[in-house]
Protein backbone atom coordinates (compact mmCIF):
# COMPACT_ATOMS: atom_id res chain seq x y z
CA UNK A 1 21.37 40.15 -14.21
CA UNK A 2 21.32 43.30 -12.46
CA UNK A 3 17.43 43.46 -12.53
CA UNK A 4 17.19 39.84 -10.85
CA UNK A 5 19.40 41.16 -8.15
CA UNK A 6 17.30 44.12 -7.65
CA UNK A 7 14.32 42.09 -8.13
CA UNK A 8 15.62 39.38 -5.10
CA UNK A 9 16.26 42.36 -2.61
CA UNK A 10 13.45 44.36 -3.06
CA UNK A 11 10.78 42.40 -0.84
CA UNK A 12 13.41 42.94 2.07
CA UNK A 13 13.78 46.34 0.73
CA UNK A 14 10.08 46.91 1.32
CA UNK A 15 10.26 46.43 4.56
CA UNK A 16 13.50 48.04 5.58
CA UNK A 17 12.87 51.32 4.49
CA UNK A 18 10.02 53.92 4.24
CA UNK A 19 11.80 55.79 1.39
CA UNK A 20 12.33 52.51 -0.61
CA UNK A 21 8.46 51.48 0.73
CA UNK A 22 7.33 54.73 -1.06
CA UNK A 23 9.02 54.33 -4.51
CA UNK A 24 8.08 50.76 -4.67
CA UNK A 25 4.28 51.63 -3.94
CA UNK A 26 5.11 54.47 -6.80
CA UNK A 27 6.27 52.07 -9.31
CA UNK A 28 3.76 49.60 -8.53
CA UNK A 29 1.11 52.17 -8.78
CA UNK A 30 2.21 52.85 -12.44
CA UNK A 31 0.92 49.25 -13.43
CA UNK A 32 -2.82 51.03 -12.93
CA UNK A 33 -2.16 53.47 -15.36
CA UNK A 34 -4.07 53.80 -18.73
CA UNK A 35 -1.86 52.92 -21.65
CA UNK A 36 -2.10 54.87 -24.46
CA UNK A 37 -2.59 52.83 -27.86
CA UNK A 38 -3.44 54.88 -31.36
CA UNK A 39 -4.96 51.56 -32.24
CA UNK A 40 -5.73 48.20 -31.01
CA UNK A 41 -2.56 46.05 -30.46
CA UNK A 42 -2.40 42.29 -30.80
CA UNK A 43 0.06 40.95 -28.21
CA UNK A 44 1.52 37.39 -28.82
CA UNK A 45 2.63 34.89 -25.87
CA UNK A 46 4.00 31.88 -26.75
CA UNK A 47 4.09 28.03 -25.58
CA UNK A 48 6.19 27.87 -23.10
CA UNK A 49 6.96 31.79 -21.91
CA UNK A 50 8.17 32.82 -18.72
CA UNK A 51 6.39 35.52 -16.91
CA UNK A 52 9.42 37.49 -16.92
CA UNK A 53 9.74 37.23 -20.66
CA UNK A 54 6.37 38.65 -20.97
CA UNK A 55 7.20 41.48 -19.14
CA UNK A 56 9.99 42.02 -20.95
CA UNK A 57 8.41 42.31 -24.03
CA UNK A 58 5.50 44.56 -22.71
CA UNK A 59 8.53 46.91 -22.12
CA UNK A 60 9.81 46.35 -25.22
CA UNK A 61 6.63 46.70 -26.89
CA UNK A 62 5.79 50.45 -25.28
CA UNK A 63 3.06 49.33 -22.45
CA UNK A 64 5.17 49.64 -19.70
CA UNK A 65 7.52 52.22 -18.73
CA UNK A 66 9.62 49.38 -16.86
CA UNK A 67 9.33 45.29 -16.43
CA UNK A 68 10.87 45.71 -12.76
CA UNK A 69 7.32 46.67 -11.82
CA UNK A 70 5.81 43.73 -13.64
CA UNK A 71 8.09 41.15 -11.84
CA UNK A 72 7.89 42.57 -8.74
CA UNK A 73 4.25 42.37 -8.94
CA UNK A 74 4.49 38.85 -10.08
CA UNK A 75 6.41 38.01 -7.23
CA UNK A 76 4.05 39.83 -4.53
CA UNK A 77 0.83 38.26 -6.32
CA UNK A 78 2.22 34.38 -7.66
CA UNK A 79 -1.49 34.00 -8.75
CA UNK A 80 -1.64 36.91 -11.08
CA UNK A 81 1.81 35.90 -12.71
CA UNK A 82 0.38 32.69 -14.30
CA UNK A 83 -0.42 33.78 -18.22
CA UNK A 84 -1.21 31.52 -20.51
CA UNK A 85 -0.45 31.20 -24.61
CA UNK A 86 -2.23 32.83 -27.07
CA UNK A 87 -2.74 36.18 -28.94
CA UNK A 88 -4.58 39.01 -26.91
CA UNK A 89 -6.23 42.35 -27.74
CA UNK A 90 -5.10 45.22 -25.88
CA UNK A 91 -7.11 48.12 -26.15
CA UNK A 92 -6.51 52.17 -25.70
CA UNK A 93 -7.05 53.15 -22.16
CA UNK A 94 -6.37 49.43 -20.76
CA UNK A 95 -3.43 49.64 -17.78
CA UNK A 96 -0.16 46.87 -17.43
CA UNK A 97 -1.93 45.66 -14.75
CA UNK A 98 -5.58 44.59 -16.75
CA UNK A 99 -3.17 43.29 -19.75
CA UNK A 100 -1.66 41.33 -17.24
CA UNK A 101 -5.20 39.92 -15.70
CA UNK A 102 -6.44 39.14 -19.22
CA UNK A 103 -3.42 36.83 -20.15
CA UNK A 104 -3.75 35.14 -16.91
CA UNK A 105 -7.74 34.53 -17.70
CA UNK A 106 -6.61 33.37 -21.03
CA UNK A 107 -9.07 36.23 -22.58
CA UNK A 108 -7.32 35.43 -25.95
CA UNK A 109 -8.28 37.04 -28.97
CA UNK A 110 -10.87 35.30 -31.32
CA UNK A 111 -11.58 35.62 -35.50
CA UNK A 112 -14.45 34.27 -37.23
CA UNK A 113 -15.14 32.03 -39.84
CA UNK A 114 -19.02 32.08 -41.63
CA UNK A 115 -20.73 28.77 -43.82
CA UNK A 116 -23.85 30.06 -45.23
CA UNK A 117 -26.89 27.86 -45.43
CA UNK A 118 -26.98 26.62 -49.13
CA UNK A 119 -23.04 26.37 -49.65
CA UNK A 120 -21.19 24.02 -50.62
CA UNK A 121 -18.25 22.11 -49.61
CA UNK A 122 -16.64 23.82 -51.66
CA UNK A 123 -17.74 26.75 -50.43
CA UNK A 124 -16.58 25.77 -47.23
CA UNK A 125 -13.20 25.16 -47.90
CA UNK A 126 -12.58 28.42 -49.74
CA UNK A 127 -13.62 30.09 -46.95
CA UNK A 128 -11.79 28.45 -44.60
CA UNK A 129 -8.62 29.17 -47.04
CA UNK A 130 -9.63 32.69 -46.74
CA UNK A 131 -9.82 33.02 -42.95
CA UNK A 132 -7.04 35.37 -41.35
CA UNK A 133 -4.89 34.19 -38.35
CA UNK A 134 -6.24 30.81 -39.17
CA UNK A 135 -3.44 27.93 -39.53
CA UNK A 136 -3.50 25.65 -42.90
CA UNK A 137 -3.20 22.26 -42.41
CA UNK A 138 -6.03 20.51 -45.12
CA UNK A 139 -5.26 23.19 -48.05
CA UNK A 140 -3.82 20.48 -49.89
CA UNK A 141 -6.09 17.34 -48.61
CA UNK A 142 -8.49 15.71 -51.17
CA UNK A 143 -12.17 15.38 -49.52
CA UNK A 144 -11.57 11.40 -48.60
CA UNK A 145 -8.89 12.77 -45.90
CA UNK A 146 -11.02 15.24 -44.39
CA UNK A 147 -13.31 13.27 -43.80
CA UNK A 148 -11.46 10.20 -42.07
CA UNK A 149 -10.00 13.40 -40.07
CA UNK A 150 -13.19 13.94 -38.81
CA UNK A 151 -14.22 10.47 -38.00
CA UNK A 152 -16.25 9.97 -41.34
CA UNK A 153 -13.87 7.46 -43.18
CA UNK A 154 -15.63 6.81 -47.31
CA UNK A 155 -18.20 9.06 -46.37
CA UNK A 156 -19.17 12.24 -49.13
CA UNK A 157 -18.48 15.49 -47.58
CA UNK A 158 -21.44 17.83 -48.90
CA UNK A 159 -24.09 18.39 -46.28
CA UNK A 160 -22.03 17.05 -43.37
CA UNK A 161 -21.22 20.22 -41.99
CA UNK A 162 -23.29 22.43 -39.79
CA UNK A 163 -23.80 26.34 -41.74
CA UNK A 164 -22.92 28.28 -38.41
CA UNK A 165 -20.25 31.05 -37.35
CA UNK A 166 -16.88 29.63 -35.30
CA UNK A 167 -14.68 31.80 -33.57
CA UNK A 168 -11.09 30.30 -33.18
CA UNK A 169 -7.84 31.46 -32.16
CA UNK A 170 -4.89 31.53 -33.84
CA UNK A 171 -3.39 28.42 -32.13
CA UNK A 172 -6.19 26.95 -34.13
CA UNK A 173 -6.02 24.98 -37.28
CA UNK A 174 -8.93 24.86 -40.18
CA UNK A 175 -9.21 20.99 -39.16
CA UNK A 176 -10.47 22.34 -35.72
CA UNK A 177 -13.05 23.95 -37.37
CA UNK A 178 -14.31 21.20 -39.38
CA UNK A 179 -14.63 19.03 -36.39
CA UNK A 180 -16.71 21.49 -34.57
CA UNK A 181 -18.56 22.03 -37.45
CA UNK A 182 -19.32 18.10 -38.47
CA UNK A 183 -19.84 17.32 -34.78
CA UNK A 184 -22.51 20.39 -34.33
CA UNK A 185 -24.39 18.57 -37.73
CA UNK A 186 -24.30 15.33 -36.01
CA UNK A 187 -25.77 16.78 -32.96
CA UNK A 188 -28.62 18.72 -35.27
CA UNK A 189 -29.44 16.18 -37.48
CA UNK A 190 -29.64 13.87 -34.13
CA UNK A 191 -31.81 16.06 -32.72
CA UNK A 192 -34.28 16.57 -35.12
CA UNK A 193 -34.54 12.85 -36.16
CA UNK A 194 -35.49 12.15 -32.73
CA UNK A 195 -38.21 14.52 -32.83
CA UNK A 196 -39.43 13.60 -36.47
CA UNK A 197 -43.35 13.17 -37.48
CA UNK A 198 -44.30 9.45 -38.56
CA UNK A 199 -44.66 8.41 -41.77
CA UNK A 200 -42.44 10.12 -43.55
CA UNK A 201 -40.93 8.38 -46.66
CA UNK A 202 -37.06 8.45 -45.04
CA UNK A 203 -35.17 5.29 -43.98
CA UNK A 204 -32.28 7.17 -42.29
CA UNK A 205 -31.45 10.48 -41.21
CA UNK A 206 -29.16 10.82 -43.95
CA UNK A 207 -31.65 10.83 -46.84
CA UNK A 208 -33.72 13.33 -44.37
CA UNK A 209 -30.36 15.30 -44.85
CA UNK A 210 -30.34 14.93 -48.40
CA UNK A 211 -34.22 16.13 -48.61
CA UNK A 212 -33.04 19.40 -46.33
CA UNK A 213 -30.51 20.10 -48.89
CA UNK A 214 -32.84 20.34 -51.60
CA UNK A 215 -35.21 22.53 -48.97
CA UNK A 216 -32.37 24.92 -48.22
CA UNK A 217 -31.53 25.32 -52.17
CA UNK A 218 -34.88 25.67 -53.05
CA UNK A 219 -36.14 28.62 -50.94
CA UNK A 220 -34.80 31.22 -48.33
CA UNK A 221 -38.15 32.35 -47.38
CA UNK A 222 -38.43 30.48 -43.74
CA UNK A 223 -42.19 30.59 -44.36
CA UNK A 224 -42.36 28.42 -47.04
CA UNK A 225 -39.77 25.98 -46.23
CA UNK A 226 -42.31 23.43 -44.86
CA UNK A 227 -44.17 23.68 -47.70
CA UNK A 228 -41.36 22.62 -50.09
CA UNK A 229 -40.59 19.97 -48.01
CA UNK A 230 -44.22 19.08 -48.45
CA UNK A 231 -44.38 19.32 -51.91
CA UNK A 232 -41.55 16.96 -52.08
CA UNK A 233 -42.66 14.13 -49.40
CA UNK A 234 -46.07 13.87 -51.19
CA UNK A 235 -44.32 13.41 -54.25
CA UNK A 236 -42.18 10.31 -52.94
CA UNK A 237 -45.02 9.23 -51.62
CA UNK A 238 -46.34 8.83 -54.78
CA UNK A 239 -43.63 7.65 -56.73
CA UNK A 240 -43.49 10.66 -58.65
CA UNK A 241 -39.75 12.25 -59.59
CA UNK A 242 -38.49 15.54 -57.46
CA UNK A 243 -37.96 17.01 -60.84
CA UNK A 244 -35.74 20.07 -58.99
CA UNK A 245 -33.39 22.25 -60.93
CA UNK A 246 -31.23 22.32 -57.79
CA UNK A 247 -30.04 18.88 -58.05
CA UNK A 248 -29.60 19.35 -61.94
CA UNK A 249 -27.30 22.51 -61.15
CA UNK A 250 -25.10 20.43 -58.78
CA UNK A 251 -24.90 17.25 -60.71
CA UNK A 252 -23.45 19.98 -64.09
CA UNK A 253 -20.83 20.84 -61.47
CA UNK A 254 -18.43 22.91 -63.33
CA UNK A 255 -19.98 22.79 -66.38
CA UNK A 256 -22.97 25.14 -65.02
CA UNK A 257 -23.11 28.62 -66.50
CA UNK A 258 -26.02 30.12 -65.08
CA UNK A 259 -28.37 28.42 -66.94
CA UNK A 260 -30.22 24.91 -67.50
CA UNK A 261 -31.14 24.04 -70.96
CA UNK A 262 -33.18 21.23 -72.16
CA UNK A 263 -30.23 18.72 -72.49
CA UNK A 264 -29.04 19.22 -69.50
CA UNK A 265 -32.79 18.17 -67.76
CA UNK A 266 -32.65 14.73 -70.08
CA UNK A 267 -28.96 14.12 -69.28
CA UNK A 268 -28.62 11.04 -67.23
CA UNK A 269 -26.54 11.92 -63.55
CA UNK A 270 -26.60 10.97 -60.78
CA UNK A 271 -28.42 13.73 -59.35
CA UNK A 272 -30.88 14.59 -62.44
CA UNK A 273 -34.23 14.47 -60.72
CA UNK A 274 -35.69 14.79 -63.62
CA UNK A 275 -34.16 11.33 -64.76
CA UNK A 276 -33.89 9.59 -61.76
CA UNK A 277 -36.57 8.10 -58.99
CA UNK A 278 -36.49 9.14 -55.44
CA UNK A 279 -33.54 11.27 -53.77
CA UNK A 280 -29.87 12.01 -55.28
CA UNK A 281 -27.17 9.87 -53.65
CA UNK A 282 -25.81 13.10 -51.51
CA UNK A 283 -27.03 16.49 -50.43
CA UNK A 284 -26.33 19.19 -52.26
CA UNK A 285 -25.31 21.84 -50.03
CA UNK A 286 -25.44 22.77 -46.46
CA UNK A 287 -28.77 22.54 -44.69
CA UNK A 288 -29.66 24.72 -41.86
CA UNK A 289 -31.63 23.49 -38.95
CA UNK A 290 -34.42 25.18 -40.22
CA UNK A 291 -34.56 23.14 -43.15
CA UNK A 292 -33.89 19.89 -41.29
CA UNK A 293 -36.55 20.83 -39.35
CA UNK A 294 -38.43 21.28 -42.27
CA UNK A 295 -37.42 18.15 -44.21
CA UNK A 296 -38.69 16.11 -41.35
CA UNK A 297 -41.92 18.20 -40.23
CA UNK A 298 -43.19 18.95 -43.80
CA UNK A 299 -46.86 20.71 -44.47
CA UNK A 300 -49.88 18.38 -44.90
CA UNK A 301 -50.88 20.25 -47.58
CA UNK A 302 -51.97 19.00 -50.93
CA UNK A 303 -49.55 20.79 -53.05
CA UNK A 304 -47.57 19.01 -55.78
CA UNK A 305 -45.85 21.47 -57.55
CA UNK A 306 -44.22 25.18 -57.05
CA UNK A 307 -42.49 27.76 -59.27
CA UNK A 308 -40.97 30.78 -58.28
CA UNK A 309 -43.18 34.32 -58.62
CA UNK A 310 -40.54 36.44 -59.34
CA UNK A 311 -40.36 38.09 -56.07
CA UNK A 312 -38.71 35.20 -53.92
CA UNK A 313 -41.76 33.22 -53.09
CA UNK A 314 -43.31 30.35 -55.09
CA UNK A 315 -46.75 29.71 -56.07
CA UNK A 316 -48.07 26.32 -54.82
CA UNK A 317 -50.33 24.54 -57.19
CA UNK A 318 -51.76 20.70 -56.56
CA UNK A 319 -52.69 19.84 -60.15
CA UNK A 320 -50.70 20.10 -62.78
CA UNK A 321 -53.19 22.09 -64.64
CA UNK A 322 -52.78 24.69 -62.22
CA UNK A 323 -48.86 24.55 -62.17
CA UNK A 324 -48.95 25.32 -66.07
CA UNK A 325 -51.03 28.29 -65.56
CA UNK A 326 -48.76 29.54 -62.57
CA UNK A 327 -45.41 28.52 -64.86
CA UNK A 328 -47.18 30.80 -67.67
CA UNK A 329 -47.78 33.37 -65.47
CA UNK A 330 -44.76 33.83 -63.61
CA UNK A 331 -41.90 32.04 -65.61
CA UNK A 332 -42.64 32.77 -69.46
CA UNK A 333 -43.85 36.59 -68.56
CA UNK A 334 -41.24 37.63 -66.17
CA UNK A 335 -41.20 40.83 -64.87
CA UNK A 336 -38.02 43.19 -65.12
CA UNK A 337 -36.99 42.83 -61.24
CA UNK A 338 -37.71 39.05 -61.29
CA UNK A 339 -35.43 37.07 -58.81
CA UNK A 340 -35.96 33.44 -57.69
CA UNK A 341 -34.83 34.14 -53.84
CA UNK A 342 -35.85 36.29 -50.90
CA UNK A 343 -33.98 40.00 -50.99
CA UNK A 344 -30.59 39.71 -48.76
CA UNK A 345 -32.41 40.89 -45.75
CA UNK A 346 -35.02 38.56 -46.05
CA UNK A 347 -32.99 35.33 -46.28
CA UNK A 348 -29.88 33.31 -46.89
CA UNK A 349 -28.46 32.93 -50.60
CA UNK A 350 -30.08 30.21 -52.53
CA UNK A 351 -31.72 29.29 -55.56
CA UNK A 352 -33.99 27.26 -57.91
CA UNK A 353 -37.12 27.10 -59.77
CA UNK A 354 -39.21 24.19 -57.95
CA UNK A 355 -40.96 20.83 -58.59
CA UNK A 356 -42.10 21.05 -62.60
């Protein structure tokens, strides 16, 4: 109470008096000040706080010697005394007054959540589960709810989300990033449809999705993702099966242990390629636009088949004849260091063998 009294009198005070003039320009002048933090602090202002509360807790909190100053510099300056919610940074060497100017920009503070090209939903949504600061509201959703959340009612979630980094606050919730994440897919897979080459052996831009799925799984070397893509629109075009250990992996789902045998490549799913004709029902992971890009600009090559050279690039053959030779070479003589994906600094994470 007795601070609110002060506070009311001291614009008249101001004026009245040089002495009082000089210690109010004093304490005033201590809101320029550097503040001295040991490390950065996160500072919290909630829904519906009063300015005065604010600067209350900055006293409280050790970043201002005392909230008079603050008010009466709210009350001189109305502008600079509208803050708004959130959580902000405050750094070592920042003054009362720059803390003040960043919660009235709303400069709130920001944490990040990464998809990877080639994940999964699954993938997705332990990640999201893992991000800090981040509020839970679909931990406990089954797939069908997310997805009527995000405007996609009976729709299958893999693929529909765009691999990409989001910043969010913590007044956000891990719906909020799905949203921006299925809209920003939408807007990709738009895009690229739009600008797609003719003749391609796609009815919708969904099964172009489903085809950049298999891209994205089957290489991370950007050079060679047209080429896959190529490989696999020739053989649609010819009525010949993908025959891609990718969609075999996701169709084991759990039951995948790191390794394909031969009854698992004659076992009839859904997304066997080697059983089935033409594309899986879904994609099986997250496509990047590269891929899309890919999927729906693919090399006019000749190719027909590929298999991984042990280094993270394939070897391209157009007869079969060739393809066994290359499989001989480079899959029943592998060499100690043999990988089937780019190094980590080459590429994203992804797998798989190639058309066989």
């Amino acid at each position: 109470m007795l601070k609110k009294l002060l506070l009311a009198g001291f614009c008249v005070a101001v004026l009245a008096s040089a002495g009082t003039g000089l210690w109010v320009w004093q304490g005033l002048q201590s809101l320029e000040r550097p503040v001295v933090l040991e490390e950065p602090m996160l500072f919290n202002v909630p829904q519906g706080a009063t300015y005065t509360a604010v600067a209350e807790k900055m006293e409280a909190r050790g970043l201002v010697g005392q909230s008079l100053w603050l008010q009466l510099y709210g009350r001189l300056f109305p502008a600079q005394a509208r803050i708004k919610a959130g959580d902000y940074e405050f750094l070592d060497g920042m003054s009362p007054k720059a803390m003040v100017g960043m919660m009235v920009s709303g400069d709130i503070k920001h944490w990040y959540v990464q998809f990877i090209e080639g994940w999964t939903f699954d993938d997705m949504r332990a990640a999201l589960a893992r991000a800090e600061r981040l509020r839970q509201v679909t931990s406990n959703w089954p797939d069908e709810r997310i997805m009527a959340a995000v405007g996609a009612q009976g729709e299958h979630p893999e693929g529909r989300f765009f691999p990409d980094t989001y910043a969010f606050t913590s007044n956000d919730t891990d719906l909020d990033v799905l949203k921006r994440a299925f809209s920003k897919m939408e807007t990709v897979l738009a895009e690229e449809w739009q600008a797609r080459e003719e003749g391609l052996p796609y009815d919708t831009p969904y099964q172009a999705l489903i085809m950049a799925s298999i891209v994205e799984r089957e290489t991370g070397a950007p050079g060679e993702r047209d080429r896959v893509a190529g490989v696999f629109v020739r053989r649609l075009q010819k009525g010949m099966r993908l025959q891609t250990d990718p969609t075999v992996i996701y169709g084991m789902g759990e039951s995948y242990d790191g390794g394909i045998s031969r009854k698992d490549l004659l076992a009839h799913t859904p997304y066997n390629t080697y059983r089935i004709d033409g594309l899986p029902p879904t994609p099986i992971a997250l496509p990047g636009r590269d891929s899309i890009h890919a999927a729906l600009h693919p090399d006019d090559g000749n190719a027909l088949y590929f298999v991984a050279r042990g280094d993270g690039s394939h070897k391209f053959s157009s007869t079969l004849a060739e393809h066994q030779k290359a499989v001989r070479e480079f899959q029943l003589n592998r060499r100690e260091d043999y990988r089937s994906s780019p190094a980590p600094d080459e590429a994203s994470p992804n797998n798989g063998e190639g058309a066989e």
